[in-house]
N, C-alpha and C. Protein backbone atom coordinates (compact mmCIF):
# COMPACT_ATOMS: atom_id res chain seq x y z
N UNK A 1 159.49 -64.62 151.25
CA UNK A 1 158.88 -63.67 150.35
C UNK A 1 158.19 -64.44 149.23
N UNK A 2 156.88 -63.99 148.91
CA UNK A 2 156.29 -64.25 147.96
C UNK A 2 156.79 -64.99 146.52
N UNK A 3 156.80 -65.15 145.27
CA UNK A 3 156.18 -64.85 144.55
C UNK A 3 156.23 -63.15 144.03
N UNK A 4 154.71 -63.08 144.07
CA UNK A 4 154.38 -61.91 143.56
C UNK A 4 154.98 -60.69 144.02
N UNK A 5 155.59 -60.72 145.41
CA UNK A 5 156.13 -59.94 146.36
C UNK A 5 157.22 -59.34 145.51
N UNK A 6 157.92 -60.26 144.96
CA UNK A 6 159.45 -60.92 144.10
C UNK A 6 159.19 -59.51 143.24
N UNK A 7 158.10 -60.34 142.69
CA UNK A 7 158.10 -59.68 141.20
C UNK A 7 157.02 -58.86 140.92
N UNK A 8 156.64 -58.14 142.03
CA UNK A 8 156.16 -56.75 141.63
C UNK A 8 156.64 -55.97 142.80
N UNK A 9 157.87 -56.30 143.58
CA UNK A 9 158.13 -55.31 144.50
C UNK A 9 158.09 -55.02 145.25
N UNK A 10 156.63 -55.65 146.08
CA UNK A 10 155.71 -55.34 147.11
C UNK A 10 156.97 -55.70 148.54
N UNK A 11 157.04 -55.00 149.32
CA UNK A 11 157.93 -55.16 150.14
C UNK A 11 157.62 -54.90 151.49
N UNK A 12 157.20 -56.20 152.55
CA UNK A 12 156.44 -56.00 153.45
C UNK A 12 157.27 -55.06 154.74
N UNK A 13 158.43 -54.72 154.45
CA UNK A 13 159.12 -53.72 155.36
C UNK A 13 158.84 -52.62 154.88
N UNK A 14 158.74 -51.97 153.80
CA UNK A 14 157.99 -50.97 153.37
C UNK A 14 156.87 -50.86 153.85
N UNK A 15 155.68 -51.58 153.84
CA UNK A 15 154.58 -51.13 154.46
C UNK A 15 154.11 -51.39 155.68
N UNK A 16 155.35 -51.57 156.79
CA UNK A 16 155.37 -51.53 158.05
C UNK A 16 155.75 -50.31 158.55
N UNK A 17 156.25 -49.53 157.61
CA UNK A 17 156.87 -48.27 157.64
C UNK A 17 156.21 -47.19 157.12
N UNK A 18 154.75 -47.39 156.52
CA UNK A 18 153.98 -46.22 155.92
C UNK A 18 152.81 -47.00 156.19
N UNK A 19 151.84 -45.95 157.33
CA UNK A 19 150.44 -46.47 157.43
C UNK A 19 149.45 -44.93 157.31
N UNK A 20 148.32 -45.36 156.67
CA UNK A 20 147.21 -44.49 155.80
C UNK A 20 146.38 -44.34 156.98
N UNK A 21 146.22 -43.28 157.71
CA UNK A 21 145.19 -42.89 158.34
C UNK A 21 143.87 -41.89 158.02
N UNK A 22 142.77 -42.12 158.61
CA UNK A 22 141.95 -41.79 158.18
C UNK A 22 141.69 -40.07 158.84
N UNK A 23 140.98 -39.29 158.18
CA UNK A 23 141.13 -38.00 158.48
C UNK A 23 141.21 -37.83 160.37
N UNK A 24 140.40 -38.15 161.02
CA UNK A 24 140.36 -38.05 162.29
C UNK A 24 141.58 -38.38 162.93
N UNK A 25 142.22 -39.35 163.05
CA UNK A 25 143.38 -39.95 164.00
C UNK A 25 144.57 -39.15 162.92
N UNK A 26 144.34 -38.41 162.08
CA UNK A 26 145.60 -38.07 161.11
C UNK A 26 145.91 -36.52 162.24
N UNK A 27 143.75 -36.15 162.37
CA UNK A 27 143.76 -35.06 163.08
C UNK A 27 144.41 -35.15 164.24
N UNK A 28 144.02 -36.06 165.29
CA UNK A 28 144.77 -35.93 166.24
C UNK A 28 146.11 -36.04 166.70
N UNK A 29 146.57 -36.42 165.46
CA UNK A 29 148.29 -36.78 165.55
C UNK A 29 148.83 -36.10 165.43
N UNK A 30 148.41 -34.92 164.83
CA UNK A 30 149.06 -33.46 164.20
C UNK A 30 148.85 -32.59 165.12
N UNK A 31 148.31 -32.84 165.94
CA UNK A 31 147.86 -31.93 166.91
C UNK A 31 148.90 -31.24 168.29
N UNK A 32 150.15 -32.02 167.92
CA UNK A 32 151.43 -31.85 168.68
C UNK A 32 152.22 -30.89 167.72
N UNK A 33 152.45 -29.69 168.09
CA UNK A 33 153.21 -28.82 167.95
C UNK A 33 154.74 -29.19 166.92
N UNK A 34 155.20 -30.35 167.42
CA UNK A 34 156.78 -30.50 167.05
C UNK A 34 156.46 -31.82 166.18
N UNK A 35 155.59 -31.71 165.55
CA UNK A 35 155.33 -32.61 164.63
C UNK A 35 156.01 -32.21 163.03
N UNK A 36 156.37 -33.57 162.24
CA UNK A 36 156.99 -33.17 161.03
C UNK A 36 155.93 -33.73 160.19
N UNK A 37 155.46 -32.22 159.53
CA UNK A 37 153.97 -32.04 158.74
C UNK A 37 154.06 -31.64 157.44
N UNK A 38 154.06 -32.61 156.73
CA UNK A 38 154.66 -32.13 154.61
C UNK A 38 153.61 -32.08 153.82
N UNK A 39 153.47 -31.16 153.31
CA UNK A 39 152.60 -31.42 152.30
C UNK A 39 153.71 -31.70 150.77
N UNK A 40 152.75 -32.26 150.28
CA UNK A 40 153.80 -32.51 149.01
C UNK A 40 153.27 -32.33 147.57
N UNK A 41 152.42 -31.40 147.83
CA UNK A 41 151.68 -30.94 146.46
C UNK A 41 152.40 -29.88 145.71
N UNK A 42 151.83 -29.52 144.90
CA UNK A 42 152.64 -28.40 143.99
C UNK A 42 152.79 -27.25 145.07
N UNK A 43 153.66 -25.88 144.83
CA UNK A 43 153.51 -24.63 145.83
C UNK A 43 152.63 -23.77 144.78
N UNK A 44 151.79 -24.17 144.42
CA UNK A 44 150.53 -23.37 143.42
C UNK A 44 149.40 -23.59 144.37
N UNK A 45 149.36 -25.46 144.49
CA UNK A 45 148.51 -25.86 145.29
C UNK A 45 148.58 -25.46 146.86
N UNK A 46 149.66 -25.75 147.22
CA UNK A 46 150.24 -25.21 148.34
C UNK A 46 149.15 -23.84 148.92
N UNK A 47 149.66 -22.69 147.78
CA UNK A 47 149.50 -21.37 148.34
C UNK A 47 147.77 -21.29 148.45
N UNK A 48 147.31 -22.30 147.44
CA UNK A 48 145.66 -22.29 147.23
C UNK A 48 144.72 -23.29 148.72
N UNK A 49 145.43 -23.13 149.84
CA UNK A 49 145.14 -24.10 151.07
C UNK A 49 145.79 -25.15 151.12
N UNK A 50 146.01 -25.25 153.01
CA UNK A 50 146.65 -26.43 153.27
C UNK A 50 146.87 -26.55 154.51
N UNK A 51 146.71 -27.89 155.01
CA UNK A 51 147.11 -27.70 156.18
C UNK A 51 147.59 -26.87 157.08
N UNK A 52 147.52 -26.31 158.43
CA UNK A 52 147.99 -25.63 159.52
C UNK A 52 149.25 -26.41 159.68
N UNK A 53 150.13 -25.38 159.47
CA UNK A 53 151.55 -25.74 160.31
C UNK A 53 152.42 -26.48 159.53
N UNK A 54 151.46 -27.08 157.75
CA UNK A 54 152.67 -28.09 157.12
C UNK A 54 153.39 -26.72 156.57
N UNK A 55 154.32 -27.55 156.43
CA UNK A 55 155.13 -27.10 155.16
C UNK A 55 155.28 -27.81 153.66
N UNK A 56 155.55 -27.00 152.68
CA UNK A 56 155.59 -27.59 151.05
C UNK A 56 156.67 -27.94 150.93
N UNK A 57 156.69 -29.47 150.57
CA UNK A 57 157.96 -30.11 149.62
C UNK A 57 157.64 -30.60 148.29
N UNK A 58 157.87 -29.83 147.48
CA UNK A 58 156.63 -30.68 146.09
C UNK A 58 157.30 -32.06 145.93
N UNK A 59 156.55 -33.26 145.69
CA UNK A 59 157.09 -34.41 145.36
C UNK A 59 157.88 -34.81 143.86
N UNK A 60 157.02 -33.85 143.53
CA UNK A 60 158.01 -34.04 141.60
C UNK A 60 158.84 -33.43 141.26
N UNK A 61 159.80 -32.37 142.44
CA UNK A 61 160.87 -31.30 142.25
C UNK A 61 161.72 -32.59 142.93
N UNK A 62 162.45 -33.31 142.02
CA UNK A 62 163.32 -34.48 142.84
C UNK A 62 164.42 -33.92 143.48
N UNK A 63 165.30 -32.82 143.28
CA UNK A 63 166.41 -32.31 143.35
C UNK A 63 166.00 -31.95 144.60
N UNK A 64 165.13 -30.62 145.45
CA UNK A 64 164.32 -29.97 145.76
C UNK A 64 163.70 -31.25 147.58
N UNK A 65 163.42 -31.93 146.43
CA UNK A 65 162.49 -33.18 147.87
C UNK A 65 164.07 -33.95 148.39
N UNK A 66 165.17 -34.51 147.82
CA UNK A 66 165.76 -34.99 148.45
C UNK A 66 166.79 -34.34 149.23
N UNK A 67 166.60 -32.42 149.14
CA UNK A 67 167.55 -31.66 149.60
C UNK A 67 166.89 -31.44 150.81
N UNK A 68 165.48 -31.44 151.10
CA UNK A 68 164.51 -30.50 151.84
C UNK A 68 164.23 -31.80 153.58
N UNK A 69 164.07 -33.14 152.35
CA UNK A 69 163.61 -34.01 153.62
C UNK A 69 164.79 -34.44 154.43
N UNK A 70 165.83 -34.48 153.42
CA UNK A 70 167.20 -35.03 153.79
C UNK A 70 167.78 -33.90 155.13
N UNK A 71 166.56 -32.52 155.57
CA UNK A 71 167.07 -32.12 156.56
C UNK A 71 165.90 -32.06 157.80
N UNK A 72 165.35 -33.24 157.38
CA UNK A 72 164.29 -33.53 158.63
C UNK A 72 164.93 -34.51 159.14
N UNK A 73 164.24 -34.82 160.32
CA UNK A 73 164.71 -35.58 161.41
C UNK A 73 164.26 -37.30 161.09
N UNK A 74 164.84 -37.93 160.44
CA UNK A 74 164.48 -39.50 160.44
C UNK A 74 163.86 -40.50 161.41
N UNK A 75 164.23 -40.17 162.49
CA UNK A 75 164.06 -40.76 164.32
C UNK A 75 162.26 -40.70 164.28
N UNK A 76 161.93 -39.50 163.59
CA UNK A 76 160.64 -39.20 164.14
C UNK A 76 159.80 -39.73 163.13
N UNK A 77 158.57 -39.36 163.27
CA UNK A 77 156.94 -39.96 162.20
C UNK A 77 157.22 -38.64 161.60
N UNK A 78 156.55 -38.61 160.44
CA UNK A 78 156.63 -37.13 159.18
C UNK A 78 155.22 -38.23 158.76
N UNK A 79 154.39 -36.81 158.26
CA UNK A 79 153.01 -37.19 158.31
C UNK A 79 152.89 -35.93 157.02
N UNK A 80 152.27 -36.73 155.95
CA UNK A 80 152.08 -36.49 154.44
C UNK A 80 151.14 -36.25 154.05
N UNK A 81 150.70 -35.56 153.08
CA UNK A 81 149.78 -35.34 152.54
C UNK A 81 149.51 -34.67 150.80
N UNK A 82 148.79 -35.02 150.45
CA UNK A 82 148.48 -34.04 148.87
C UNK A 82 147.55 -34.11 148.65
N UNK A 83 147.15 -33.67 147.10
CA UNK A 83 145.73 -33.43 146.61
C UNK A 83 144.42 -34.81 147.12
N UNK A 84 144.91 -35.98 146.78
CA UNK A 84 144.04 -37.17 146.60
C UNK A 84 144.57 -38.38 147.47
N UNK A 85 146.23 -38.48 147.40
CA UNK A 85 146.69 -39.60 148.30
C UNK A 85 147.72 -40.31 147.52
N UNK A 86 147.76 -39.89 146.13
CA UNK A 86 148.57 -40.82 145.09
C UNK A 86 150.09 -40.37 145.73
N UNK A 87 150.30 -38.66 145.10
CA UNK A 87 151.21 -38.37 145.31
C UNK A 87 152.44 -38.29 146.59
N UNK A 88 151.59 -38.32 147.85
CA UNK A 88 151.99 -38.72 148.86
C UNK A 88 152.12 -40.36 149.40
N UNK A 89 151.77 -40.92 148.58
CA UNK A 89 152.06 -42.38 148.77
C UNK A 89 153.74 -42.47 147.99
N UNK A 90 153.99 -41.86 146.86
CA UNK A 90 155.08 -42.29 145.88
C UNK A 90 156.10 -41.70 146.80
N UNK A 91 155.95 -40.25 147.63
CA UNK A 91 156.65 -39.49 148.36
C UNK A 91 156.97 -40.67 149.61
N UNK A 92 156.37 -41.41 150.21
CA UNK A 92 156.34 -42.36 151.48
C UNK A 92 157.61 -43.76 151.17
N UNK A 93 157.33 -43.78 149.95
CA UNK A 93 158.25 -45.33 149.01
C UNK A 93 159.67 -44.23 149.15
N UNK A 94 159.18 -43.29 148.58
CA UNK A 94 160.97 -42.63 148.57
C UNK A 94 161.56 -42.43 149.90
N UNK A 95 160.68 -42.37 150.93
CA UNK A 95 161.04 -41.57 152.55
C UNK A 95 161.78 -42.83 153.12
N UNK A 96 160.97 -43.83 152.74
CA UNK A 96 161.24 -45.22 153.14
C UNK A 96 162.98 -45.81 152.86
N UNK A 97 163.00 -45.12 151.41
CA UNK A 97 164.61 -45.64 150.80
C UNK A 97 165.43 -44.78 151.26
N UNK A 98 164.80 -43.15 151.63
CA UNK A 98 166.15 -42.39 152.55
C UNK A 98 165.70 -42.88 153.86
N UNK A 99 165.57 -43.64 154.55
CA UNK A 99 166.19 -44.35 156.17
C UNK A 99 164.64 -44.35 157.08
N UNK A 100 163.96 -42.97 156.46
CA UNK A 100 162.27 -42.94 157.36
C UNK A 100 161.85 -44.06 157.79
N UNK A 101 161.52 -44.17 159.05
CA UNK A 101 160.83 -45.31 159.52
C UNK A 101 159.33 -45.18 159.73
N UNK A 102 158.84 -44.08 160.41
CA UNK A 102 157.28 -44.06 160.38
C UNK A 102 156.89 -42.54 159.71
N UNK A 103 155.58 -43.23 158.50
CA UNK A 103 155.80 -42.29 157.79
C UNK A 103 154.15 -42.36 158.25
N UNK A 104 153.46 -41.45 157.86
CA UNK A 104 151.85 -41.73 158.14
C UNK A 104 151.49 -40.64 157.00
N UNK A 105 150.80 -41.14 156.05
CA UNK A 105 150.01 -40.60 154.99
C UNK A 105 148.33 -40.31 155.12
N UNK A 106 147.75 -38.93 154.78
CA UNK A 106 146.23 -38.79 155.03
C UNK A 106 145.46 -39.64 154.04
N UNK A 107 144.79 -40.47 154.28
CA UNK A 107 143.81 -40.75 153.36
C UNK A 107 142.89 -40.18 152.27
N UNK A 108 142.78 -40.09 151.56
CA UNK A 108 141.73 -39.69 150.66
C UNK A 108 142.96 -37.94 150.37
N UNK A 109 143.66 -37.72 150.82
CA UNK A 109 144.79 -36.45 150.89
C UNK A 109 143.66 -35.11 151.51
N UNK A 110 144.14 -33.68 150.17
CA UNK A 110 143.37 -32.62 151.58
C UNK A 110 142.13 -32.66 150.93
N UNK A 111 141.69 -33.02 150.02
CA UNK A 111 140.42 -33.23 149.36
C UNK A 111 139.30 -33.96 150.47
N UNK A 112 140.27 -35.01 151.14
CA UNK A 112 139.11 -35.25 152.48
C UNK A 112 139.16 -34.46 153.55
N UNK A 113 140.41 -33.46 153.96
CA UNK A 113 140.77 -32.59 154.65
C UNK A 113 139.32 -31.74 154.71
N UNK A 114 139.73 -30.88 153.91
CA UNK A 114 138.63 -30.01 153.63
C UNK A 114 136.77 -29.86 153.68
């Protein structure tokens, strides 16, 4: 390990475990029925559009996100999303420390969706 790795965190098992896809291949991945599909924006934003088929876990209700994911299935990919990409990235670091192994985040969030 780095250096900088050290001492800012950067943790290359972490980002073997969360990869940023771009709207298209995010599309086709979702495209399986028994897929685990989060959005993690506010449920304001939520109710104002969103993905087909996700469901809302807001990322800043901490109580709320570690009750909700903690009853998804770990084994599988869970595929993220929010307004821009920030908030679903911070949501991916946390998925990572409860046991998630493949996490896949939308790029640009639903702002490129749309």
């Amino acid at each position: 390990m780095s250096f900088l790795s050290t001492l800012f965190g950067t943790n290359k098992d972490t980002s073997d475990k969360i990869s940023i896809l771009d709207k298209q291949t995010y599309a086709d991945a979702i495209t399986d029925n028994k897929v685990q599909l989060v959005d993690v924006r506010t449920s304001s934003e939520f109710q104002s559009g969103h993905i087909k088929k996700a469901v809302n876990i807001d990322v800043m209700d901490a109580t709320s996100f570690q009750k909700s994911f903690g009853k998804l299935n770990k084994d599988k990919p869970v595929y993220l999303y929010c307004r821009s990409g920030a908030r679903s990235q911070k949501a991916a670091r946390r998925l990572v420390d409860m046991g998630f192994s493949k996490i896949y985040d939308l790029k640009g969030g639903y702002m490129r969706w749309v």
